[in-house]
N, C-alpha and C. Protein backbone atom coordinates (compact mmCIF):
# COMPACT_ATOMS: atom_id res chain seq x y z
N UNK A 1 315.16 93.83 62.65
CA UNK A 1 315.20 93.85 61.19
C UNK A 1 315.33 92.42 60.68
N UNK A 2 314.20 92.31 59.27
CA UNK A 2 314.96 90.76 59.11
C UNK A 2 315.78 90.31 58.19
N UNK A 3 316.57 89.22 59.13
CA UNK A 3 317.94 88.38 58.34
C UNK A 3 317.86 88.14 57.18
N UNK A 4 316.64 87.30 56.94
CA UNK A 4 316.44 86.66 55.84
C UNK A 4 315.00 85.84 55.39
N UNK A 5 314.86 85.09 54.74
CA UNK A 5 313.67 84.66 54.11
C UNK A 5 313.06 84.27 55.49
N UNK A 6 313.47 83.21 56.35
CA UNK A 6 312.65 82.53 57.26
C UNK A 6 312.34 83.80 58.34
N UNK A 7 313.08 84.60 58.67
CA UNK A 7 312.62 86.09 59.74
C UNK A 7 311.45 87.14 58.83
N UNK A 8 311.22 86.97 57.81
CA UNK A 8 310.24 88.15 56.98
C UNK A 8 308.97 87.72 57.23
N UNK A 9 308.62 86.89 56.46
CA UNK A 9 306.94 86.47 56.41
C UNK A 9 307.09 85.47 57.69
N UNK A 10 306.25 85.84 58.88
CA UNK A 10 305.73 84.54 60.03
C UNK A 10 304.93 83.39 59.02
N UNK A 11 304.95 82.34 59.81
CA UNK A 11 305.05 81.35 59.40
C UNK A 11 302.66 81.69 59.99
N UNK A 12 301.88 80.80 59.27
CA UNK A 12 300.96 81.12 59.58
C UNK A 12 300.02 79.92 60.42
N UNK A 13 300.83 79.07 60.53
CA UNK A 13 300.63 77.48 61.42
C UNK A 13 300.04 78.01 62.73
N UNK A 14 299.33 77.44 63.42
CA UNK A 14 298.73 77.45 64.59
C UNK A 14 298.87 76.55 65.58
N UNK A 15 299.62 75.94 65.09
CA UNK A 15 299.85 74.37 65.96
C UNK A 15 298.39 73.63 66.57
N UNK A 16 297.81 73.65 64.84
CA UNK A 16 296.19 72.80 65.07
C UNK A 16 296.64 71.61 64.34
N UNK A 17 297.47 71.50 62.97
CA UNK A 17 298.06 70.74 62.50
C UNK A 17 297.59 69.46 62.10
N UNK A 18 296.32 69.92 61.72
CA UNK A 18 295.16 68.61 61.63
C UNK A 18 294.70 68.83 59.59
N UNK A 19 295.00 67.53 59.15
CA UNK A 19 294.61 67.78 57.47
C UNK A 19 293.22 66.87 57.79
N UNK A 20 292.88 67.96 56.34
CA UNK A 20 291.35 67.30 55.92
C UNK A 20 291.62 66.66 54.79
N UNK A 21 290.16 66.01 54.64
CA UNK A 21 290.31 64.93 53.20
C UNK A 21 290.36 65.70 52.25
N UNK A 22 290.85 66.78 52.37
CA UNK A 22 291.22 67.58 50.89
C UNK A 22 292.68 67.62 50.71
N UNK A 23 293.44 67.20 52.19
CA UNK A 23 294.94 67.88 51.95
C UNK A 23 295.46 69.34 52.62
N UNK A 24 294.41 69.92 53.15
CA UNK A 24 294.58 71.36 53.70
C UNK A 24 294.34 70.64 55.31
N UNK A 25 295.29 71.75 55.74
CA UNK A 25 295.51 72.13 57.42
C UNK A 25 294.16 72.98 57.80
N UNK A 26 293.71 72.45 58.53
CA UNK A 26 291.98 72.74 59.22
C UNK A 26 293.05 74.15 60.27
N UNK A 27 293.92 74.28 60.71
CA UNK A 27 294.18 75.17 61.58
C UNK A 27 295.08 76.31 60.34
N UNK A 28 295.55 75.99 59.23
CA UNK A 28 296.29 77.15 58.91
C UNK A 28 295.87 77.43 57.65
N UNK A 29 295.27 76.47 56.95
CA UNK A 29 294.53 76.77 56.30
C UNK A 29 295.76 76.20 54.54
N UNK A 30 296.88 75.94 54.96
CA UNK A 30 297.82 75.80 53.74
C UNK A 30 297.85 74.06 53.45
N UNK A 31 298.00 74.20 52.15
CA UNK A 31 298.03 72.26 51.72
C UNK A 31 299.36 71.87 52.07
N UNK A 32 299.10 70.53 52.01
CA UNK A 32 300.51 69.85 52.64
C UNK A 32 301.68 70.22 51.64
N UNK A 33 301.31 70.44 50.31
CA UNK A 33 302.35 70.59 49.73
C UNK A 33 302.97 72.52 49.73
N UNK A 34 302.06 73.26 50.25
CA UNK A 34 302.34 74.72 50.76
C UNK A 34 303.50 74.74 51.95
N UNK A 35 302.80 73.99 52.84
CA UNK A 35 303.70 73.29 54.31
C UNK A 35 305.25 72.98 53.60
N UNK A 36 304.88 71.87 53.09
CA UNK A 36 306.67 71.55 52.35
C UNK A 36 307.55 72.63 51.63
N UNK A 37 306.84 73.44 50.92
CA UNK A 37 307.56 74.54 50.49
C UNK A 37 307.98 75.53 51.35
N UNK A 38 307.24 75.68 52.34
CA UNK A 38 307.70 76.94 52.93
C UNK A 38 308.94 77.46 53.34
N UNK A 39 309.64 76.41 54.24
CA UNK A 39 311.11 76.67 54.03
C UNK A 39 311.93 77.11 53.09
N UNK A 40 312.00 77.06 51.88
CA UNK A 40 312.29 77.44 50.88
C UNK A 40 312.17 78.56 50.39
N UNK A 41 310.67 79.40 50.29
CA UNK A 41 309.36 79.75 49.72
C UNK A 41 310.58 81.14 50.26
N UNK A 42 310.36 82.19 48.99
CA UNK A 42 310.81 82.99 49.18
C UNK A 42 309.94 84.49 49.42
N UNK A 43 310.04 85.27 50.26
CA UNK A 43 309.00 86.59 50.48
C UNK A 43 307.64 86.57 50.07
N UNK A 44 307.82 86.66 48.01
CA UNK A 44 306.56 86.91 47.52
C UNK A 44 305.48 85.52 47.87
N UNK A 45 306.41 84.02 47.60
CA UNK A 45 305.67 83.07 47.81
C UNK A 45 304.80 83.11 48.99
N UNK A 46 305.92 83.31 49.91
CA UNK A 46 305.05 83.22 51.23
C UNK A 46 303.77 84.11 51.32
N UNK A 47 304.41 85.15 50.96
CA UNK A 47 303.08 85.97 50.63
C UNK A 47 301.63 85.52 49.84
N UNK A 48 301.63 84.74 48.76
CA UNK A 48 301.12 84.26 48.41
C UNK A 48 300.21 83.09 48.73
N UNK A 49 301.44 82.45 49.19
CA UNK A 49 300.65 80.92 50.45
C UNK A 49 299.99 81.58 51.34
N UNK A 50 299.85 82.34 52.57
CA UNK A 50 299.39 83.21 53.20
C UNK A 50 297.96 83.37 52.74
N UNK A 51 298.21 84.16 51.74
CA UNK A 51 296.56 84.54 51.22
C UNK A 51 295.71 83.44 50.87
N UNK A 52 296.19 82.67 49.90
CA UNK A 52 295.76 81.13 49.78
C UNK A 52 295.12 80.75 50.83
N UNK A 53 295.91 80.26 52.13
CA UNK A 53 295.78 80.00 53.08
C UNK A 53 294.57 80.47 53.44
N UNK A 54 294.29 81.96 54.04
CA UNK A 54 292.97 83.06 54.42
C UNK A 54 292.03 82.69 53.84
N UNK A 55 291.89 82.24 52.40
CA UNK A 55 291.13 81.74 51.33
C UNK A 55 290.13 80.80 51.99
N UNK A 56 291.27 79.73 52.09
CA UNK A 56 290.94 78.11 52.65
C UNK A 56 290.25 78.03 54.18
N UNK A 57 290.92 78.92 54.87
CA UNK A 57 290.52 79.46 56.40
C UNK A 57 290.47 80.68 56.92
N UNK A 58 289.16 81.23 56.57
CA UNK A 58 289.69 82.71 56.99
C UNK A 58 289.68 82.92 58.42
N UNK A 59 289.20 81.92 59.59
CA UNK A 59 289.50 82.43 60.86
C UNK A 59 289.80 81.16 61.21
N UNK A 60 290.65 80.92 61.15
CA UNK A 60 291.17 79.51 61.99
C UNK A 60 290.76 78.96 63.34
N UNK A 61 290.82 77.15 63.43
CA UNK A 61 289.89 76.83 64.25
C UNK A 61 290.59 76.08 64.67
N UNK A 62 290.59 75.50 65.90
CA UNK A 62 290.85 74.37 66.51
C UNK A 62 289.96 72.78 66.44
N UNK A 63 288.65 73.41 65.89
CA UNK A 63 287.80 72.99 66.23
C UNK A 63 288.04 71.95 64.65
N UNK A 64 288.78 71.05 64.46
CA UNK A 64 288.60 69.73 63.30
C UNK A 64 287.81 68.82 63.23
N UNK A 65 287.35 68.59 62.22
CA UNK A 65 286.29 67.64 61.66
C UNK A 65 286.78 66.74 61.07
N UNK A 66 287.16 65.81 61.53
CA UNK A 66 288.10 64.63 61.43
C UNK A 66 288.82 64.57 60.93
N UNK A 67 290.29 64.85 60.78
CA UNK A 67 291.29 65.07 59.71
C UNK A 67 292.53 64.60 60.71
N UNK A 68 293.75 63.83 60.26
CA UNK A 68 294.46 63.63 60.30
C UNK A 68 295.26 64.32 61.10
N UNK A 69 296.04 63.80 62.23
CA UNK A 69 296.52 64.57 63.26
C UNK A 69 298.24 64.70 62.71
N UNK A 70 299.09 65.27 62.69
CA UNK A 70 300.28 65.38 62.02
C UNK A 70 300.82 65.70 63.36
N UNK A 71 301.99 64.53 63.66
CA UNK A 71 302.58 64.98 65.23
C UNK A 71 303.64 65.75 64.89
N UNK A 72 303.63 67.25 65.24
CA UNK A 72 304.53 67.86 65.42
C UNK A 72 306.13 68.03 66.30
N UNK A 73 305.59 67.10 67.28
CA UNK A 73 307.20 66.52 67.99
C UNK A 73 306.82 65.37 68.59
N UNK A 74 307.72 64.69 67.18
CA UNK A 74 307.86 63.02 67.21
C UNK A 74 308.38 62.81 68.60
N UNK A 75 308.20 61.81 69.30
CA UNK A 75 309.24 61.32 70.15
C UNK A 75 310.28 60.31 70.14
């Protein structure tokens, strides 16, 4: 059952984590500033970013066309 905001809506990242020259994640399909909210982002939002997201990418790719690599674990 879930706890709370961060256990309800999965998070929809793919760990492709690559932006295009628009600002959107080529793997999840959400803008950088969707990304920053999410922690926050309560049920409906997420819900909302989500679809957005599907919008922007409806089958997600690995496959990036030059966009900005965002290191997910700094060292």
């Amino acid at each position: 059952m879930p706890t709370g905001v961060a256990d309800s809506v999965a998070s929809p990242c793919r760990d492709v984590c690559r932006v295009d020259a628009a600002g959107v994640c080529v793997g999840c399909g959400r803008t950088l500033r969707e990304i920053e909210e999410w922690p926050r982002a309560g049920n409906e939002r997420r819900l909302q970013i989500c679809a957005a997201a599907r919008a922007r990418v409806p089958v997600p790719s690995e496959a990036a066309q030059g966009g900005e690599l965002l290191d997910r674990n700094p060292r």
